[in-house]
C-alpha atoms as a PDB file:
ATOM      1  CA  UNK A   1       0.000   0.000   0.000  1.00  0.00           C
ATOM      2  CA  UNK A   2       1.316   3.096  -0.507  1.00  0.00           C
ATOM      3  CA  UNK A   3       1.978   5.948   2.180  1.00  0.00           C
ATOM      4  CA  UNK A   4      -1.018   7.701   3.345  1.00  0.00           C
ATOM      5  CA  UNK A   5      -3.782   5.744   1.663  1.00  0.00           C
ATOM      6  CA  UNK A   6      -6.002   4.087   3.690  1.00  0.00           C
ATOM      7  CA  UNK A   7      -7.303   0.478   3.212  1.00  0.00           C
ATOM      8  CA  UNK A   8     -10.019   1.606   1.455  1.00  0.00           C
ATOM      9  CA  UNK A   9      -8.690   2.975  -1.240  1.00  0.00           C
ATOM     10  CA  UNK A  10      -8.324  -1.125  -2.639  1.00  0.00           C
ATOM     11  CA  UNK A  11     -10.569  -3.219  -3.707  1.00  0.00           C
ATOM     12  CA  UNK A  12     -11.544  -6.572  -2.381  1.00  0.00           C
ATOM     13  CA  UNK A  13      -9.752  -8.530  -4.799  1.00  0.00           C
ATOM     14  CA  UNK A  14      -6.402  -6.321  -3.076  1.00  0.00           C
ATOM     15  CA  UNK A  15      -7.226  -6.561  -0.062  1.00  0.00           C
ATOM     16  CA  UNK A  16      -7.731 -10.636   0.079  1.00  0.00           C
ATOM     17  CA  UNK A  17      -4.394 -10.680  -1.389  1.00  0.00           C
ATOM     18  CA  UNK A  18      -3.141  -8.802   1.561  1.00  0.00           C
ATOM     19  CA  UNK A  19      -4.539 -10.623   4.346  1.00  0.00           C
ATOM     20  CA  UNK A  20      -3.304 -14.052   2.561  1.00  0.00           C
ATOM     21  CA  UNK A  21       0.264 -13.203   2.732  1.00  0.00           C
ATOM     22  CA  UNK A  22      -0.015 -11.815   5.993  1.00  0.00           C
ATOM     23  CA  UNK A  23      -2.021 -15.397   7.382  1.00  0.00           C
ATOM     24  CA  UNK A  24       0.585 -16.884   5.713  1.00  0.00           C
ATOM     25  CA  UNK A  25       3.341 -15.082   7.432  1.00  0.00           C
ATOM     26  CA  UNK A  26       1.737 -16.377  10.673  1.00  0.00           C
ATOM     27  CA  UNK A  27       1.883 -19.528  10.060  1.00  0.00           C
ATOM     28  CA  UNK A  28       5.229 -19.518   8.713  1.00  0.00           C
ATOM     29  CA  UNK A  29       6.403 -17.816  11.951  1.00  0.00           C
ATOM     30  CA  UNK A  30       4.190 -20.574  14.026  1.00  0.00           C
ATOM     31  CA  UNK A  31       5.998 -23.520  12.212  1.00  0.00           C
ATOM     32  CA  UNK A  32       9.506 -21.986  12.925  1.00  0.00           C
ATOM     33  CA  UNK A  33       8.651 -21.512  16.050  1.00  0.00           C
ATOM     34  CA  UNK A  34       7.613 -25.424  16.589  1.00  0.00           C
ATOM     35  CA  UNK A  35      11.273 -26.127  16.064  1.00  0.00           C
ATOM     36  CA  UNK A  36      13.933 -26.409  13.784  1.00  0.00           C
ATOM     37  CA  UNK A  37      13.041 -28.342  10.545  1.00  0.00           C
ATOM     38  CA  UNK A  38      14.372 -28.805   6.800  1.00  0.00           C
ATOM     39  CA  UNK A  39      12.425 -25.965   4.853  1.00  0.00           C
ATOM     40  CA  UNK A  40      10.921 -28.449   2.497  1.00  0.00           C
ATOM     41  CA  UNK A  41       8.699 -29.826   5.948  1.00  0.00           C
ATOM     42  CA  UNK A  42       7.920 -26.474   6.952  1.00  0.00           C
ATOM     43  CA  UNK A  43       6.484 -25.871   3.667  1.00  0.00           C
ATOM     44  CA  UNK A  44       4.633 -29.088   3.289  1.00  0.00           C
ATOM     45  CA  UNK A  45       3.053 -27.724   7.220  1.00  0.00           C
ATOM     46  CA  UNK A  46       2.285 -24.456   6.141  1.00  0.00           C
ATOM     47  CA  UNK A  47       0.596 -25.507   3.003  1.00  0.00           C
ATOM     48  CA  UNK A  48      -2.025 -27.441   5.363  1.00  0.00           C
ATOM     49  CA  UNK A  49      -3.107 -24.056   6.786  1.00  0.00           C
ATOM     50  CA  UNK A  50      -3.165 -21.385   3.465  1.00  0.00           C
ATOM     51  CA  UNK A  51      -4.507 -23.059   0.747  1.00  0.00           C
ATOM     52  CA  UNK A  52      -8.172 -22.055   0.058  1.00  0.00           C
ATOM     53  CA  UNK A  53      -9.566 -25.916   0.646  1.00  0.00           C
ATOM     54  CA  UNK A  54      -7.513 -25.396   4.265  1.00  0.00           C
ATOM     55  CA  UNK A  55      -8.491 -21.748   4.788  1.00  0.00           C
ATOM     56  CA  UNK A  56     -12.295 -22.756   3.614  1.00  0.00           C
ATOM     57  CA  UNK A  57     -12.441 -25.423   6.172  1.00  0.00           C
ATOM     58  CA  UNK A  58     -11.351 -23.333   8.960  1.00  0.00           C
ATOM     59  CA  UNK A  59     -13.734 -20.775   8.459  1.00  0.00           C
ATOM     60  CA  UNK A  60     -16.705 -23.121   8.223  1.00  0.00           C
ATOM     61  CA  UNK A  61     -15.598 -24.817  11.633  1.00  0.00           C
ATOM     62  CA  UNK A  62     -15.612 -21.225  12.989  1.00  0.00           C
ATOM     63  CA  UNK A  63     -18.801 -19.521  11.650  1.00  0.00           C
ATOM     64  CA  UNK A  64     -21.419 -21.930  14.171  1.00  0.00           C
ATOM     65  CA  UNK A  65     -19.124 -19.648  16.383  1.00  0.00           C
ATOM     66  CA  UNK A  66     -20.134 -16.689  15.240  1.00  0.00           C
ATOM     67  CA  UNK A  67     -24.073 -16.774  15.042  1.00  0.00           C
END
């Protein structure tokens, strides 16, 4: 984003983009922080958690949650 505009400057399409790399950061950061591993087994774990199918499933175990 660039200085001084505000998130809504972006449309959705930008904004999911965003927020993907930045869940993906977190999990990258969670499986680094599970202990030292080759970088090909921290991919195959993060791949569980920020793929659609994965991010999908999570979000329908979440929403009975929510309402």
């Amino acid at each position: 984003m660039e200085a001084g505009m505000s998130a809504s400057g972006y449309g959705s399409p930008a904004l999911a983009y965003v927020g993907d790399a930045f869940f993906e950061l977190l999990v990258r950061e969670k499986a680094l922080s599970d202990g030292g591993r080759p970088s090909a087994q921290l991919n195959q774990m993060s791949r569980k958690y920020v793929t659609a199918v994965a991010q999908s499933a999570l979000v329908n175990s979440l929403l009975p949650l929510l309402t």
